[in-house]
PDB file of N, CA and C in Angstrom:
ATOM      1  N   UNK A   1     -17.519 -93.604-105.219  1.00  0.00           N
ATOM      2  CA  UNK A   1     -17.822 -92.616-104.194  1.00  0.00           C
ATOM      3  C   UNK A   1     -18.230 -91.316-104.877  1.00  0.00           C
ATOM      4  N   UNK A   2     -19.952 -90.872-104.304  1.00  0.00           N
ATOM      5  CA  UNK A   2     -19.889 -89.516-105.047  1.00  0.00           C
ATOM      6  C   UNK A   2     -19.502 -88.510-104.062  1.00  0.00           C
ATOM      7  N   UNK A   3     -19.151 -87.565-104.812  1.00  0.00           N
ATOM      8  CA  UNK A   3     -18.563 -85.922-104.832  1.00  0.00           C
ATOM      9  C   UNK A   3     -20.133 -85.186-104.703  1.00  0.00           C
ATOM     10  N   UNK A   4     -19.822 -84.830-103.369  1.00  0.00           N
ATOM     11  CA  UNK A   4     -21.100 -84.118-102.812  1.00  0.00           C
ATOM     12  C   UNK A   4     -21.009 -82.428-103.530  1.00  0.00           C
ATOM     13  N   UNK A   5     -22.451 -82.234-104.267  1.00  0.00           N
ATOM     14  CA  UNK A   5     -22.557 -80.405-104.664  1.00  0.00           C
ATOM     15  C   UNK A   5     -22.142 -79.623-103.850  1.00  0.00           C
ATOM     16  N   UNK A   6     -21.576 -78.330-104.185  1.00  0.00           N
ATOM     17  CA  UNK A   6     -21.593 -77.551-103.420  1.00  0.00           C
ATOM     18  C   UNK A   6     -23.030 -77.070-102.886  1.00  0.00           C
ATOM     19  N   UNK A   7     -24.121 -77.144-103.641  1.00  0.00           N
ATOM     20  CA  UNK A   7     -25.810 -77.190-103.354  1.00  0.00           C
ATOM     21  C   UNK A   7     -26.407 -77.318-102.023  1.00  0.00           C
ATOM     22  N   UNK A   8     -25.746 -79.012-101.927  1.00  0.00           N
ATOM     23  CA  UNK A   8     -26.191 -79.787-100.726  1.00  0.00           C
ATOM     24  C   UNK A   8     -25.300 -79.673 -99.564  1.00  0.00           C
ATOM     25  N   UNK A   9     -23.958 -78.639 -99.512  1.00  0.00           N
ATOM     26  CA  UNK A   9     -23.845 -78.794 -98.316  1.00  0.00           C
ATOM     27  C   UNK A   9     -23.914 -77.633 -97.479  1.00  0.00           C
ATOM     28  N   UNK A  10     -23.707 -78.241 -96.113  1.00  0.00           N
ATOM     29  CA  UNK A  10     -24.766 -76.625 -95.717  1.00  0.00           C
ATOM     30  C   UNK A  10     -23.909 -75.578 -95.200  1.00  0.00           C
ATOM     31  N   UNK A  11     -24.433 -74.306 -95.445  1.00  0.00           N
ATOM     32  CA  UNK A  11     -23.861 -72.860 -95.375  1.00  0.00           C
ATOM     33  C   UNK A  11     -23.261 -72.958 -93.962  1.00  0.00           C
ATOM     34  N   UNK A  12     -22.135 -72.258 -93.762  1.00  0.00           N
ATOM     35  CA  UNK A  12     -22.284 -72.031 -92.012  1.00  0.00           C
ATOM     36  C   UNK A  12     -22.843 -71.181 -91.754  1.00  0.00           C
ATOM     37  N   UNK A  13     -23.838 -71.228 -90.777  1.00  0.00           N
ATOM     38  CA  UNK A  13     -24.830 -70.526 -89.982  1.00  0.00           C
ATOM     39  C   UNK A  13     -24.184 -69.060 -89.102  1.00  0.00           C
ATOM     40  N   UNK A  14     -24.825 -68.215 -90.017  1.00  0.00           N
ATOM     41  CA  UNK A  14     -24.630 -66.782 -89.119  1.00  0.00           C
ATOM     42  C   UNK A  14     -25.233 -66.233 -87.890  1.00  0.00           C
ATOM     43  N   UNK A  15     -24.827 -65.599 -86.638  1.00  0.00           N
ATOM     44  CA  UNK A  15     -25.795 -65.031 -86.406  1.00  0.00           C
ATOM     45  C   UNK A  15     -26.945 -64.324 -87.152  1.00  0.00           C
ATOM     46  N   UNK A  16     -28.140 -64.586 -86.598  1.00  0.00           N
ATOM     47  CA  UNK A  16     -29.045 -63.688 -87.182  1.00  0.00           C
ATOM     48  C   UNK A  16     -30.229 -63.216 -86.160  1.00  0.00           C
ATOM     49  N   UNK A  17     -30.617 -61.916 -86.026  1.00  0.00           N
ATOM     50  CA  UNK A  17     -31.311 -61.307 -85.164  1.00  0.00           C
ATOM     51  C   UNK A  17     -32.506 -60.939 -85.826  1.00  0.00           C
ATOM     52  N   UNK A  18     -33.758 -61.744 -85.405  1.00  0.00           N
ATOM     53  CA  UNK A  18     -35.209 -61.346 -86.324  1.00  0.00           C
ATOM     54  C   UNK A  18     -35.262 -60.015 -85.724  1.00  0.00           C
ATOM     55  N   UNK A  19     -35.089 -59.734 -84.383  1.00  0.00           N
ATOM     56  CA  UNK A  19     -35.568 -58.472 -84.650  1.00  0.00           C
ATOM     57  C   UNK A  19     -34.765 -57.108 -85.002  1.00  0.00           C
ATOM     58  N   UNK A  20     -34.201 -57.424 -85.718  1.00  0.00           N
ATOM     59  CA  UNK A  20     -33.014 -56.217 -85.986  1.00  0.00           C
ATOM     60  C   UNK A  20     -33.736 -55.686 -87.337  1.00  0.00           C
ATOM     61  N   UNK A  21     -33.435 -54.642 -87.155  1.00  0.00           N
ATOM     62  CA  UNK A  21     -34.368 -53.622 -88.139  1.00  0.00           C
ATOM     63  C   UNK A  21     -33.424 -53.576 -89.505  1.00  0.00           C
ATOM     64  N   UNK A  22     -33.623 -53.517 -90.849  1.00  0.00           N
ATOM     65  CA  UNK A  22     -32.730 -53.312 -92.064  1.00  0.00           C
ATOM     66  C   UNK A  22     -33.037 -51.995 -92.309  1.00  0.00           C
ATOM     67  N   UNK A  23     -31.932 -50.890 -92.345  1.00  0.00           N
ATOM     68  CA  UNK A  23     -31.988 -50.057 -92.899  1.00  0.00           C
ATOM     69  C   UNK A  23     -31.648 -49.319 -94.085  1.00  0.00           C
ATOM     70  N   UNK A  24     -32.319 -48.569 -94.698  1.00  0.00           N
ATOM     71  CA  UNK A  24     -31.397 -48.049 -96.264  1.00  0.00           C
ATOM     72  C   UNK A  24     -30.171 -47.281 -96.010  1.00  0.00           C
ATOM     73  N   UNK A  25     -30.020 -47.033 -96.780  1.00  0.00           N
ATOM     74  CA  UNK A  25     -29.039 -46.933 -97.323  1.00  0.00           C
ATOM     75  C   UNK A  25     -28.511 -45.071 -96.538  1.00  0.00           C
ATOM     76  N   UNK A  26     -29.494 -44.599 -96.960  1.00  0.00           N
ATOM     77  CA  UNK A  26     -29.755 -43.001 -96.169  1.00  0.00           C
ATOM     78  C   UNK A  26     -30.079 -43.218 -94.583  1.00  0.00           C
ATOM     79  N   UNK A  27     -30.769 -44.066 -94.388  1.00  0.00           N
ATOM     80  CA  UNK A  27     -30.509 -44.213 -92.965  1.00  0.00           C
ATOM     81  C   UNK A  27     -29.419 -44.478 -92.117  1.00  0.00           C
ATOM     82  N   UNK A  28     -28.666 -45.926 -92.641  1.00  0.00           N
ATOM     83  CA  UNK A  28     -27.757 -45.795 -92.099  1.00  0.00           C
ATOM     84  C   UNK A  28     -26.353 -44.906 -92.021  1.00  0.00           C
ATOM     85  N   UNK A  29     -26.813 -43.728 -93.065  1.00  0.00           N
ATOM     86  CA  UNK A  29     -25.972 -42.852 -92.864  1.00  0.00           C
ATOM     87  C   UNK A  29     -25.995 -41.741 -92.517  1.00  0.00           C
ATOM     88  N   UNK A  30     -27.010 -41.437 -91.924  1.00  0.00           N
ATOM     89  CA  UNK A  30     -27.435 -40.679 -90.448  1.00  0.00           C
ATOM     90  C   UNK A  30     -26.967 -41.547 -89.389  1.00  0.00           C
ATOM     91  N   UNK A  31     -27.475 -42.748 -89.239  1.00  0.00           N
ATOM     92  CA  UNK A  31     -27.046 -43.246 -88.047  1.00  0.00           C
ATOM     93  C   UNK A  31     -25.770 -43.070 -87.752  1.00  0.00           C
ATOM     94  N   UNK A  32     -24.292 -43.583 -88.790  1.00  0.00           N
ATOM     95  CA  UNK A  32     -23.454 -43.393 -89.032  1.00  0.00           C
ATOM     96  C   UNK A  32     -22.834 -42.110 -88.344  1.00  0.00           C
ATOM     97  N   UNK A  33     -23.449 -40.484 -88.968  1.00  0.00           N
ATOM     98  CA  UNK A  33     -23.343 -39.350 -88.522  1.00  0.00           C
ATOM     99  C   UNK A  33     -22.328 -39.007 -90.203  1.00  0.00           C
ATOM    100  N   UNK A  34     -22.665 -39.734 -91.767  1.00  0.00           N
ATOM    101  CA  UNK A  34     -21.884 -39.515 -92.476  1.00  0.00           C
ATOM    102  C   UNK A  34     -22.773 -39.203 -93.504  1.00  0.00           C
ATOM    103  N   UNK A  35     -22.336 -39.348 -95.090  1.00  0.00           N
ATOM    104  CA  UNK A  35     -22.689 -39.316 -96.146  1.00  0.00           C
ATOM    105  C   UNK A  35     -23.448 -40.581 -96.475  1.00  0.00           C
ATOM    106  N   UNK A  36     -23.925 -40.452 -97.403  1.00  0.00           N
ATOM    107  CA  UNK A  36     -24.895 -41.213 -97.960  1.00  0.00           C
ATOM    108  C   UNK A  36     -23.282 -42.215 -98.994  1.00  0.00           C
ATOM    109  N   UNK A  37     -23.144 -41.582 -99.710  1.00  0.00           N
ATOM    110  CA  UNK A  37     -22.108 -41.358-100.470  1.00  0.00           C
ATOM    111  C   UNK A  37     -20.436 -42.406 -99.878  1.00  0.00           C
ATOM    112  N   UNK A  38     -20.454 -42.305 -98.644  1.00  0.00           N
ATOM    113  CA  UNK A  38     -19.457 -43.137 -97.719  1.00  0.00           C
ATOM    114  C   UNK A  38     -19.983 -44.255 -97.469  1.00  0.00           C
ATOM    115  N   UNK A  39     -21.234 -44.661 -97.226  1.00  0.00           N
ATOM    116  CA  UNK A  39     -22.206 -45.954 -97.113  1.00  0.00           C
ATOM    117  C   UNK A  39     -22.115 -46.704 -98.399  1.00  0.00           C
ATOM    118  N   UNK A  40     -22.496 -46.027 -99.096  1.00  0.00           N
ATOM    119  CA  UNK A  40     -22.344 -46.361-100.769  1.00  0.00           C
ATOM    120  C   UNK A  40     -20.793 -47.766-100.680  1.00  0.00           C
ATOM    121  N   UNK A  41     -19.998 -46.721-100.741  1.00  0.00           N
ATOM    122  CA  UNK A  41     -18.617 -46.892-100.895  1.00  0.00           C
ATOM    123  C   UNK A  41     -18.266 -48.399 -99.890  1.00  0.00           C
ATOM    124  N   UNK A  42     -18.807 -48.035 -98.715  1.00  0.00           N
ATOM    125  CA  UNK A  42     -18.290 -48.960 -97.860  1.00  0.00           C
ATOM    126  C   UNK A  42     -18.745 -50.555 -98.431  1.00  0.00           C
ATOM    127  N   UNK A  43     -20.215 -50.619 -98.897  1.00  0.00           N
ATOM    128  CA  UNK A  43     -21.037 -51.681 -99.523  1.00  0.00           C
ATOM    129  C   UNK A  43     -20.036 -52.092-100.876  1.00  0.00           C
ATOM    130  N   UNK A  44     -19.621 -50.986-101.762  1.00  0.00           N
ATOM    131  CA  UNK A  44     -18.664 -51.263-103.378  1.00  0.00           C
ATOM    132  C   UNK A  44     -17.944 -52.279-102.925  1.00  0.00           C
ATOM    133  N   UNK A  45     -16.812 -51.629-101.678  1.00  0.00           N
ATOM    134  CA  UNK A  45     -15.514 -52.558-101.464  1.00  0.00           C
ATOM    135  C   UNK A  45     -16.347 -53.369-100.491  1.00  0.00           C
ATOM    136  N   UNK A  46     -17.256 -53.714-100.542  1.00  0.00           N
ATOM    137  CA  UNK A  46     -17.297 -54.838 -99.139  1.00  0.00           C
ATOM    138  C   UNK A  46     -16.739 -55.201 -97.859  1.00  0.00           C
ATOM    139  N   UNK A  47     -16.694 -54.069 -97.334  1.00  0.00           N
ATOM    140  CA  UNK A  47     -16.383 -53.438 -96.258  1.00  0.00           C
ATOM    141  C   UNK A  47     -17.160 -53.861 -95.119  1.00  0.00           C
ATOM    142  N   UNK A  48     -18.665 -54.111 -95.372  1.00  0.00           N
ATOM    143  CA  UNK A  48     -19.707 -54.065 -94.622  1.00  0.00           C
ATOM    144  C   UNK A  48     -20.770 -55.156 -95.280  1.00  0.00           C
ATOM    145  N   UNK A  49     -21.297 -55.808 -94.109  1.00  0.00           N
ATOM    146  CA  UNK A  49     -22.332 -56.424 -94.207  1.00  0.00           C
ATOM    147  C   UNK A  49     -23.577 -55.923 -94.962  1.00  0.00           C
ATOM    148  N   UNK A  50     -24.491 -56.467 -95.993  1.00  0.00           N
ATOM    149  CA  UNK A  50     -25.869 -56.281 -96.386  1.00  0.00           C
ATOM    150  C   UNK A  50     -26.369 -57.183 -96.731  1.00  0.00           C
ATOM    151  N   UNK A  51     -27.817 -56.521 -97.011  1.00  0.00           N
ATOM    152  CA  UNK A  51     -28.594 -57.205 -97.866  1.00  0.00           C
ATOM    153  C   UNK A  51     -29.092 -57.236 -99.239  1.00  0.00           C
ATOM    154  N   UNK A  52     -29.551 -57.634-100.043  1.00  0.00           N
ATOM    155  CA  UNK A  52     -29.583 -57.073-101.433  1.00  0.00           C
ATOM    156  C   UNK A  52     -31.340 -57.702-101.888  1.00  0.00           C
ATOM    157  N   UNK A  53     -32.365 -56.729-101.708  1.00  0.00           N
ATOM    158  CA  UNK A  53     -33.575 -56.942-101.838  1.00  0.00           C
ATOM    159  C   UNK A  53     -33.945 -56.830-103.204  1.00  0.00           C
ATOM    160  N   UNK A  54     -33.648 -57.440-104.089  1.00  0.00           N
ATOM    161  CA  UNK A  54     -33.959 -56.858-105.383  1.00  0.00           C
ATOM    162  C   UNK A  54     -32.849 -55.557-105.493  1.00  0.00           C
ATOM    163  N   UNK A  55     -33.391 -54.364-106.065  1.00  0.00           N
ATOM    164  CA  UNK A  55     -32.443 -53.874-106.521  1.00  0.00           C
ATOM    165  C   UNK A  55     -32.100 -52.651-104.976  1.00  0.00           C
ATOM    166  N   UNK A  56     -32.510 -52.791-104.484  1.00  0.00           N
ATOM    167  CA  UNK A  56     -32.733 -52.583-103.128  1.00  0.00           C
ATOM    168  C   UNK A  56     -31.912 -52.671-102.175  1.00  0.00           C
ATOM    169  N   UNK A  57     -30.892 -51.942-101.381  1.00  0.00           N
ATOM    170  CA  UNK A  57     -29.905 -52.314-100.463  1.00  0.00           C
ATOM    171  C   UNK A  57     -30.043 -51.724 -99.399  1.00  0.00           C
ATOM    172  N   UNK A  58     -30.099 -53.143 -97.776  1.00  0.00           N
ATOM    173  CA  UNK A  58     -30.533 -52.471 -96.647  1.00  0.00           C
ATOM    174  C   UNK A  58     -29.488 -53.508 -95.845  1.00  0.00           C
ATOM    175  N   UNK A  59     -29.078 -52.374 -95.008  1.00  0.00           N
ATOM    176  CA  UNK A  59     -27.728 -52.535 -93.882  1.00  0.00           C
ATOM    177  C   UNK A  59     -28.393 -52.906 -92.441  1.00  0.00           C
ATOM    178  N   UNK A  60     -28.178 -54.098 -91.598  1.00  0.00           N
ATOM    179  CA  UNK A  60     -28.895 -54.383 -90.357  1.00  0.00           C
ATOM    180  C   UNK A  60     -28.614 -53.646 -89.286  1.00  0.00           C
ATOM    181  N   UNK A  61     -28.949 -53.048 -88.342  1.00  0.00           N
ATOM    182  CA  UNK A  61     -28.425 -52.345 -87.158  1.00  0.00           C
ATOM    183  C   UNK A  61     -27.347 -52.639 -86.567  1.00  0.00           C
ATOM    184  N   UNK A  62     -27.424 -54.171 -86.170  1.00  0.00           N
ATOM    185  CA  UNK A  62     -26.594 -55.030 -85.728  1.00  0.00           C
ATOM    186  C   UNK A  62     -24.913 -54.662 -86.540  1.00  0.00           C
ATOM    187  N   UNK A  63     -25.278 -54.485 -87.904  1.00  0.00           N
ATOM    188  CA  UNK A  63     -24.044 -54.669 -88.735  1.00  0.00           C
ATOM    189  C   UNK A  63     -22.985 -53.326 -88.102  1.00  0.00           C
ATOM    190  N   UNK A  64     -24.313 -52.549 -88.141  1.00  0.00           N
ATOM    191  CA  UNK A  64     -23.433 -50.883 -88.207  1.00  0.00           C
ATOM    192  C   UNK A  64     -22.791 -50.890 -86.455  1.00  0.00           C
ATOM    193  N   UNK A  65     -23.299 -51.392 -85.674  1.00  0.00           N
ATOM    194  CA  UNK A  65     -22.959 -51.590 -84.309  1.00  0.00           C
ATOM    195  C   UNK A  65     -21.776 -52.001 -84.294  1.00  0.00           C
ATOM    196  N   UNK A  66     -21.792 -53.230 -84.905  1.00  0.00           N
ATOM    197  CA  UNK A  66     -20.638 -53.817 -84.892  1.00  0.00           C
ATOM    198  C   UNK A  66     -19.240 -53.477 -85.583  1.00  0.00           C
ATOM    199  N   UNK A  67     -19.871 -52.517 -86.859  1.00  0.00           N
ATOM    200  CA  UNK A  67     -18.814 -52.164 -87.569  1.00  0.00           C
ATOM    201  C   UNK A  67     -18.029 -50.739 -86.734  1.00  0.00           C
ATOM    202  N   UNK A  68     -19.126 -49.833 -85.905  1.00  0.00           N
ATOM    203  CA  UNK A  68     -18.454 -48.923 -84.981  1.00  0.00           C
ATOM    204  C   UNK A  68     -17.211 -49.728 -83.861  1.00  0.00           C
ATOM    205  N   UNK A  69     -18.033 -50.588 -83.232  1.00  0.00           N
ATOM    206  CA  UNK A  69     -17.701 -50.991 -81.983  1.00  0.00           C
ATOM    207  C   UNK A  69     -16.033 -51.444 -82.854  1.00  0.00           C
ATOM    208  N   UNK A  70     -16.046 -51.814 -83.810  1.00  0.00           N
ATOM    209  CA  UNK A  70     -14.792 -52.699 -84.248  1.00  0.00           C
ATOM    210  C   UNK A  70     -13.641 -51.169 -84.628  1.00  0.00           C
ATOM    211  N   UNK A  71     -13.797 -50.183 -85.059  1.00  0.00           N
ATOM    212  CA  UNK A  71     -13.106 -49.096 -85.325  1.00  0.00           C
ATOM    213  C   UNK A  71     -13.299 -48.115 -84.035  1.00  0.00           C
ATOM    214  N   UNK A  72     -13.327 -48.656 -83.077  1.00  0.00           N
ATOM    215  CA  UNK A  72     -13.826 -47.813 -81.623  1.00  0.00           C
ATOM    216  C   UNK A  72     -12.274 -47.686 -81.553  1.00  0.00           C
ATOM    217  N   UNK A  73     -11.677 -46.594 -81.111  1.00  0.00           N
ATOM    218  CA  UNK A  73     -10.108 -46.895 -80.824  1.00  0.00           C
ATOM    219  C   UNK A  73     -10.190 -45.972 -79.534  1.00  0.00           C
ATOM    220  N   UNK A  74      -9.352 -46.909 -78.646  1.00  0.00           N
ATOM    221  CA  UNK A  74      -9.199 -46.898 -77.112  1.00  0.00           C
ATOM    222  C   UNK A  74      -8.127 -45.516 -76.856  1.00  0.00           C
ATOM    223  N   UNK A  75      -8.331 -44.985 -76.066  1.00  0.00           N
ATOM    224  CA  UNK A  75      -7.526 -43.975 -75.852  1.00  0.00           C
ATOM    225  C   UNK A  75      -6.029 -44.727 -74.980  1.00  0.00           C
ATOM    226  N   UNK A  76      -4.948 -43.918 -75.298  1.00  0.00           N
ATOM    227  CA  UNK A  76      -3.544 -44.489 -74.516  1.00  0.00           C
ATOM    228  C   UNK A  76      -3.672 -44.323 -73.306  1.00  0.00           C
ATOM    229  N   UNK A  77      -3.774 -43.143 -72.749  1.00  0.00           N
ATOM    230  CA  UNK A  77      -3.895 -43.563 -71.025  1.00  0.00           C
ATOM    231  C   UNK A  77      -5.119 -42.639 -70.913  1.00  0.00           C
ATOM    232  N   UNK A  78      -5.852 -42.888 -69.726  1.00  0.00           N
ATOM    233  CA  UNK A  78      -6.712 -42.381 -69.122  1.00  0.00           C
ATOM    234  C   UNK A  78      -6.293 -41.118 -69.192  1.00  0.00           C
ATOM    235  N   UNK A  79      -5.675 -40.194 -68.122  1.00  0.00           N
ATOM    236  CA  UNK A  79      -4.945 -39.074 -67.475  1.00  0.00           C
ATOM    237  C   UNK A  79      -3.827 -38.413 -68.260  1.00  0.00           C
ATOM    238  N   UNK A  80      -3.826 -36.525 -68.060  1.00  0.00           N
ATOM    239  CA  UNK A  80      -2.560 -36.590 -68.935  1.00  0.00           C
ATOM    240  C   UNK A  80      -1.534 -37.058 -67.640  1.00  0.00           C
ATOM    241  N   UNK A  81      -0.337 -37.109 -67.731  1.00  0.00           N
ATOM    242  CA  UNK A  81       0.831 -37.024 -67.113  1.00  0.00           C
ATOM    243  C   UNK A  81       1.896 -35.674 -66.494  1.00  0.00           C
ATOM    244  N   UNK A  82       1.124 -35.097 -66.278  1.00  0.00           N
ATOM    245  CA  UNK A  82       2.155 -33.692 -65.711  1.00  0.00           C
ATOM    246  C   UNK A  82       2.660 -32.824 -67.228  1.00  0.00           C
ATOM    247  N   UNK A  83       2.136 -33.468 -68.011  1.00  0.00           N
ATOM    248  CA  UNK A  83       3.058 -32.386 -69.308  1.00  0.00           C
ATOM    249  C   UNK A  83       1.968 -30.947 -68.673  1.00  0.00           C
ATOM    250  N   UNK A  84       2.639 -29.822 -68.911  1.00  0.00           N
ATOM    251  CA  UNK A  84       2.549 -28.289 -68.392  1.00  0.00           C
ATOM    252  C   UNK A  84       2.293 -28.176 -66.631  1.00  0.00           C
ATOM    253  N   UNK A  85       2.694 -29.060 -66.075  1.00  0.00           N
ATOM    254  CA  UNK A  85       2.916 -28.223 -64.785  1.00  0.00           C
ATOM    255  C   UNK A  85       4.261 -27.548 -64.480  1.00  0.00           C
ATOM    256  N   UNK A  86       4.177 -26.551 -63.612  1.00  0.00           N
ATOM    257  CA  UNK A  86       5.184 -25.413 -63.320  1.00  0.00           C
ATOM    258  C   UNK A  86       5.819 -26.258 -62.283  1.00  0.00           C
ATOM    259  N   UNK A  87       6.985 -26.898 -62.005  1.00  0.00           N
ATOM    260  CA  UNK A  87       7.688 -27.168 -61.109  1.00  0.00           C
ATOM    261  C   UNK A  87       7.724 -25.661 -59.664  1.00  0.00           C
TER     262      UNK A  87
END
């Protein structure tokens, strides 16, 4: 019995969106609303999704969406509760 390559078997399939735009590196950190410098960082530790074009590194829209939407933090309640009203 042969022992199939790791070669031949197949990747699991990511989403992927043709039309999602790749952006650099400076872009997505405007989009962000950050540093160039924090983008950097986030790509070092692998933090975040990319691509690697040659020597070239571009972040998908999709990625940065998703990476907001995932650190979105929900507020505790809607309303305050009476803290400072005057009885």
């Amino acid at each position: 019995m042969a022992i199939p390559h790791a070669f031949t078997q197949p990747r699991a399939a990511k989403e992927v969106n043709n039309n999602d735009r790749l952006l650099a590196v400076d872009e997505a950190a405007d989009r962000l609303g950050t540093g160039v410098r924090f983008v950097r960082r986030l790509i070092a530790e692998r933090r975040i999704r990319y691509v690697k074009l040659g020597k070239h590194v571009r972040i998908s829209e999709s990625v940065l969406t998703a990476y907001v939407e995932e650190r979105t933090v929900e507020p505790v309640r809607a309303h305050r509760s009476g803290f400072g009203m005057v009885a």
